[in-house]
Every structure is written in structure tokens, then in C-alpha cells.
N, C-alpha and C. Protein backbone atom coordinates (compact mmCIF):
# COMPACT_ATOMS: atom_id res chain seq x y z
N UNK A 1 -6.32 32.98 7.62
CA UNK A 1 -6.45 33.14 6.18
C UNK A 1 -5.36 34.10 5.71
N UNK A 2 -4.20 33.70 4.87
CA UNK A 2 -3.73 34.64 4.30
C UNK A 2 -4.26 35.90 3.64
N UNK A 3 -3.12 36.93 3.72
CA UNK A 3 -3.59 38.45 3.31
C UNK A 3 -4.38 38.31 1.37
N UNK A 4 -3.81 37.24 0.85
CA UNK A 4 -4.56 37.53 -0.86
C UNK A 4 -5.40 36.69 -0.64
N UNK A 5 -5.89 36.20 -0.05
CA UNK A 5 -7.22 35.47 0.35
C UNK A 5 -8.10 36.22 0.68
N UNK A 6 -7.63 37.37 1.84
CA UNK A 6 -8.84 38.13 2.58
C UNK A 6 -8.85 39.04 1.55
N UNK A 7 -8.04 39.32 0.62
CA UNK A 7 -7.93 40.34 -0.51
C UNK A 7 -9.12 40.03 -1.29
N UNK A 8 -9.14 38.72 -2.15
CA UNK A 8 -9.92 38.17 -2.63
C UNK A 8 -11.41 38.03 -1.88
N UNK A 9 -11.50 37.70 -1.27
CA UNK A 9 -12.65 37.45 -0.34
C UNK A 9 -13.95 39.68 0.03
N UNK A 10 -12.72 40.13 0.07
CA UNK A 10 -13.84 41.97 -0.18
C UNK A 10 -13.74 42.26 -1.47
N UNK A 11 -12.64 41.63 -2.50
CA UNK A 11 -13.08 42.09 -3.91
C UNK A 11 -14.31 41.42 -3.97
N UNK A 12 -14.48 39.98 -3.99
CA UNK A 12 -15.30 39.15 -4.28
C UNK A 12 -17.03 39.63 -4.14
N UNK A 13 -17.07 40.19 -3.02
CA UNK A 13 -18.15 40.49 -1.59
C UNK A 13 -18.49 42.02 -2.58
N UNK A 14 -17.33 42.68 -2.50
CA UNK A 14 -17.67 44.14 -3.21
C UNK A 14 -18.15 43.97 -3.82
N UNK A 15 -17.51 43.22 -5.28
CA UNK A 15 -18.28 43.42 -6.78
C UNK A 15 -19.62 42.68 -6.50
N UNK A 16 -19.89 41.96 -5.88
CA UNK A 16 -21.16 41.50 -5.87
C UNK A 16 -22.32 42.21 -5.50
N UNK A 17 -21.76 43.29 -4.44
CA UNK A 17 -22.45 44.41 -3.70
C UNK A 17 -22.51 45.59 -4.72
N UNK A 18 -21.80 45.67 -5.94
CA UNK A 18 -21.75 46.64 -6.59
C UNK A 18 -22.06 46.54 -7.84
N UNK A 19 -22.96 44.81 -8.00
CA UNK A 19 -23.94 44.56 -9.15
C UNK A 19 -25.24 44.38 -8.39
N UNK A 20 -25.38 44.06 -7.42
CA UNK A 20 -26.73 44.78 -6.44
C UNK A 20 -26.94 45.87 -6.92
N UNK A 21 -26.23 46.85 -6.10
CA UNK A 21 -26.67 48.42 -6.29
C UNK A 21 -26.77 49.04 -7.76
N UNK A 22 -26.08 48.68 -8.51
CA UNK A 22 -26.05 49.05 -10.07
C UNK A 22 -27.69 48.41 -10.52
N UNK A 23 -27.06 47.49 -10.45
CA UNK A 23 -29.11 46.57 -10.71
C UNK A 23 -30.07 47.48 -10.34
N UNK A 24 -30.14 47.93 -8.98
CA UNK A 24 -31.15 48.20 -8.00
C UNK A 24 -31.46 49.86 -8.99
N UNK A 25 -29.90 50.66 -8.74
CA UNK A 25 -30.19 52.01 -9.44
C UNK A 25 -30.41 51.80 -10.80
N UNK A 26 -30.36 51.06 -11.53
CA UNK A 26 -30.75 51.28 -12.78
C UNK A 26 -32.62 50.74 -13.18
N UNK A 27 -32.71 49.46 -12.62
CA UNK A 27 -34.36 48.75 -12.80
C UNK A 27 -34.90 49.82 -12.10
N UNK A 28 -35.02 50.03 -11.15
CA UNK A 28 -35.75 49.91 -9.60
C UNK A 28 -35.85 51.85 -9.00
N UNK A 29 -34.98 52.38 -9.83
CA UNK A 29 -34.75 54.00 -9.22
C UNK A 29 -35.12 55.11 -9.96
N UNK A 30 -35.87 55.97 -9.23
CA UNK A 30 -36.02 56.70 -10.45
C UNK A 30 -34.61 57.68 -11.33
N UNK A 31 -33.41 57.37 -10.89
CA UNK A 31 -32.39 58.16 -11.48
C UNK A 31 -31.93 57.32 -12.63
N UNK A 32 -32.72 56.21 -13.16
CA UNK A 32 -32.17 55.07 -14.06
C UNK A 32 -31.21 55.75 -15.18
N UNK A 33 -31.80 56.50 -15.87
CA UNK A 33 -31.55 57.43 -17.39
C UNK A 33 -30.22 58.23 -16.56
N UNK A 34 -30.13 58.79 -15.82
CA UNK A 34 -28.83 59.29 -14.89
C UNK A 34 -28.05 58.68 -15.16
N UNK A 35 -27.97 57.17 -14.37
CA UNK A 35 -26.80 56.30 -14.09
C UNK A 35 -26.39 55.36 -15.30
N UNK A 36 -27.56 55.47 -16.11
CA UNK A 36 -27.42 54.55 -17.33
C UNK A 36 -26.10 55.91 -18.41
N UNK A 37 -26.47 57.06 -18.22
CA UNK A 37 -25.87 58.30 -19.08
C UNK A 37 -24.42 57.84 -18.38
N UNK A 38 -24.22 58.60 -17.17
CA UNK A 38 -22.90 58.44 -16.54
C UNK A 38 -21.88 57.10 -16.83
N UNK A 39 -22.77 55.75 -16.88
CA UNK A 39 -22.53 54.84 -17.34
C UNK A 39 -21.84 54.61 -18.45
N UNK A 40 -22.35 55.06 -19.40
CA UNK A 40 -22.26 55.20 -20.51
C UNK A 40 -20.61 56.28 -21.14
N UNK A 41 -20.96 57.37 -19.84
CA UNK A 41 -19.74 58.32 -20.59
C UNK A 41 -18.40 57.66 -19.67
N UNK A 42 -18.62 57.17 -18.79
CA UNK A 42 -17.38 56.17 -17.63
C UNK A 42 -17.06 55.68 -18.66
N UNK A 43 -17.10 54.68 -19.54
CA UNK A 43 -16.72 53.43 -20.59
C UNK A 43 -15.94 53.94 -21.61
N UNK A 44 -17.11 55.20 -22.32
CA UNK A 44 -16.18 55.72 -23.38
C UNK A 44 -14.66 56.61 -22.84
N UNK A 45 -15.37 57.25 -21.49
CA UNK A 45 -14.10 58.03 -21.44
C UNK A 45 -12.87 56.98 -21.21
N UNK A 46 -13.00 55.97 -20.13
CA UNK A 46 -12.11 55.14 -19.99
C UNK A 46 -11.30 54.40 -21.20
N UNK A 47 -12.08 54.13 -22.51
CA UNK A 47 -11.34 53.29 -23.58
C UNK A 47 -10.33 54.91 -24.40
N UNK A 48 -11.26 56.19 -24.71
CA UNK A 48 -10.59 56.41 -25.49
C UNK A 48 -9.30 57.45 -24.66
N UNK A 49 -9.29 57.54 -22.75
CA UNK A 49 -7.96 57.46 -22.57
C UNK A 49 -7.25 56.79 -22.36
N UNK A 50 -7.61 55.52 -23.02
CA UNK A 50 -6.37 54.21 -22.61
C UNK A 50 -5.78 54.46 -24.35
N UNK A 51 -6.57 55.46 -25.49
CA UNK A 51 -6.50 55.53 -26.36
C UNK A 51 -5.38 56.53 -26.36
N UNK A 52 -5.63 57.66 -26.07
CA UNK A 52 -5.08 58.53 -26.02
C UNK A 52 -3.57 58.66 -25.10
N UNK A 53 -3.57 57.70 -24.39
CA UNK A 53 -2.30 57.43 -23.49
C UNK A 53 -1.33 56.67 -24.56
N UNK A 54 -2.13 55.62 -25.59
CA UNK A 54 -1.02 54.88 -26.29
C UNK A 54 -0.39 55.96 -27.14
N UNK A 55 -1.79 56.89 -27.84
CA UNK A 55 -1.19 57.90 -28.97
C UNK A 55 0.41 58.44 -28.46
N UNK A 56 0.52 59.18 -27.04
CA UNK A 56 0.87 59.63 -26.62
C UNK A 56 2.24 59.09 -26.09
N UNK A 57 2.15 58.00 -25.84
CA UNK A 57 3.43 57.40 -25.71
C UNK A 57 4.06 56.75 -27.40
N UNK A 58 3.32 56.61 -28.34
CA UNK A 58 3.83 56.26 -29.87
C UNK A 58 4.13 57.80 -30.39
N UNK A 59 3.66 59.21 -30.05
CA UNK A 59 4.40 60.02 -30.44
C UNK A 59 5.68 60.62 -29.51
N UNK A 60 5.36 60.29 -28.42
CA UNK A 60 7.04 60.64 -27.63
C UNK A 60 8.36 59.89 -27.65
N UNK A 61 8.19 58.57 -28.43
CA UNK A 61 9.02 57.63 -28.22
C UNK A 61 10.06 58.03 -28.91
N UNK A 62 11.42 58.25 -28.73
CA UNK A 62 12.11 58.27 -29.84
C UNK A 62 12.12 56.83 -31.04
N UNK A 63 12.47 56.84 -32.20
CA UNK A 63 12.31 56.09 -32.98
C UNK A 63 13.80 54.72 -33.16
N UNK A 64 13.32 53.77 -33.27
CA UNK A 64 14.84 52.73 -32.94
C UNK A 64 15.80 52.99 -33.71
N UNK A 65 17.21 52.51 -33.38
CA UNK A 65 18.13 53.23 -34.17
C UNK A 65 17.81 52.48 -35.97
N UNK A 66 18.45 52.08 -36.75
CA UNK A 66 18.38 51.65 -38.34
C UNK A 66 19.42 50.49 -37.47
N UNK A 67 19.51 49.36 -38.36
CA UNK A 67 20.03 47.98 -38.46
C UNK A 67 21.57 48.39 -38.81
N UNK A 68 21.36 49.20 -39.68
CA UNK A 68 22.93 49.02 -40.20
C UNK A 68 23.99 49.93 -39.23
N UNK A 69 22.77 50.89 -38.26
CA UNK A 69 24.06 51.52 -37.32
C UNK A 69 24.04 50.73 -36.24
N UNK A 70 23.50 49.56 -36.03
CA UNK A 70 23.57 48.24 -35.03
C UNK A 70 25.04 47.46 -35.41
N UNK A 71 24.49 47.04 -36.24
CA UNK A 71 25.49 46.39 -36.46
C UNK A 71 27.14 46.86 -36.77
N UNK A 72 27.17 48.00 -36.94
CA UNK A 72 28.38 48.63 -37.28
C UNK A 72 28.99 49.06 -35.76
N UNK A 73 28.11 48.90 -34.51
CA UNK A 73 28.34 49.23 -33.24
C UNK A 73 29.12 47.71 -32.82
N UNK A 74 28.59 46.68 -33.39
CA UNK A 74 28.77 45.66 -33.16
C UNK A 74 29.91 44.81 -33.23
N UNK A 75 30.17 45.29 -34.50
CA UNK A 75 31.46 45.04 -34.97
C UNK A 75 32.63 45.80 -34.52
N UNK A 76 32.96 47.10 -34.31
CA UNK A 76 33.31 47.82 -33.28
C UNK A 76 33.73 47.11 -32.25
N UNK A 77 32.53 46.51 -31.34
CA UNK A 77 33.15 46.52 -30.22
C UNK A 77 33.58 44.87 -30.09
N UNK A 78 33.33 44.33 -31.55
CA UNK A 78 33.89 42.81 -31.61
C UNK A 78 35.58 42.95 -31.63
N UNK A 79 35.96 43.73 -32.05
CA UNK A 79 37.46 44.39 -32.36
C UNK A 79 37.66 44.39 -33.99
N UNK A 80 36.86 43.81 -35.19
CA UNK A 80 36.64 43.36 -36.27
C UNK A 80 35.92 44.36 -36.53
N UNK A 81 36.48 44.40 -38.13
CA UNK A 81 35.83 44.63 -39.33
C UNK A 81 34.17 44.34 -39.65
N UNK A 82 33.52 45.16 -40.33
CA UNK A 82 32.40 44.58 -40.98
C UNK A 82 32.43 43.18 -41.81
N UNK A 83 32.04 42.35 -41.68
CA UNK A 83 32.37 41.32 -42.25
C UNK A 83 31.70 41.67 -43.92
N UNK A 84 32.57 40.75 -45.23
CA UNK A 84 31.79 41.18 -46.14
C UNK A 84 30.42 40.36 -46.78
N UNK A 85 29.30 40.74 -47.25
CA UNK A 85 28.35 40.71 -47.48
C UNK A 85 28.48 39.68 -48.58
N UNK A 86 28.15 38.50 -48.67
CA UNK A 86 27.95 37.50 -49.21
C UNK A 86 27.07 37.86 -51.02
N UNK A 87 27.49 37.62 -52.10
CA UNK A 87 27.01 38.09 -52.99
C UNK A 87 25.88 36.86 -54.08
């Protein structure tokens, strides 16, 4: 069996083993209100630092140059003039 097969094959096996035990601790245990809490703060924390990672990369980014200093690079290195602007 190839290696992303056997890959597939313990993800597969895991997650199944790890909606058992979730099932089991949440119906069945007395720590339900525990794992259901922890549960609960895993999700939020996870979305709002996938939140906080975008903030964070949209305020470090420098900002793109403006169009018109594009194109003036452009022309430059065409050996030409700005061409003129059609009226």
C-alpha cells in the first residue's frame, strides 16, 4: 500500500476513534459540562486567531504602489514616452 494510502487509512481510523471518545466523554462521563466548555473555547479561540492572524497580516502589508507610478515604470523601461491619453 502506498505511503498516502496508509496516511489516509490512521487519519481515517483516528477521526473515527476520536468521535468515539468525544461521544463517549460528552453523553456517557461525568466531565460532560468540562469537555463541552473546553470545546467550546477550542472553536472560538481557533476562528478568532485565524481572525486575528488576517488583521495582522492586512496591517503589516505595505500598501500597492498607485497605477500611475506603474505605468510610468513601464514606459521607462519600454525605452518610450508616456503615450498620450486619448481625449
Amino acid at each position: 500500500m502506498p505511503r498516502d494510502q496508509q496516511l489516509g487509512v490512521v487519519l481515517l481510523v483516528g477521526c473515527i476513534a476520536g468521535i468515539i471518545i468525544y461521544g463517549w466523554l460528552v453523553f456517557f462521563s461525568q466531565w460532560a459540562i468540562l469537555v463541552l466548555q473546553l470545546t467550546a473555547f477550542a472553536g472560538v479561540a481557533a476562528i478568532l486567531g485565524v481572525l486575528a492572524w488576517i488583521g495582522y497580516t492586512l496591517a503589516t502589508t505595505p500598501p500597492p504602489k498607485p497605477l500611475e507610478e506603474i505605468e510610468k515604470e513601464l514606459s521607462q523601461e519600454a525605452g518610450g514616452t508616456k503615450p498620450e491619453e486619448s481625449r
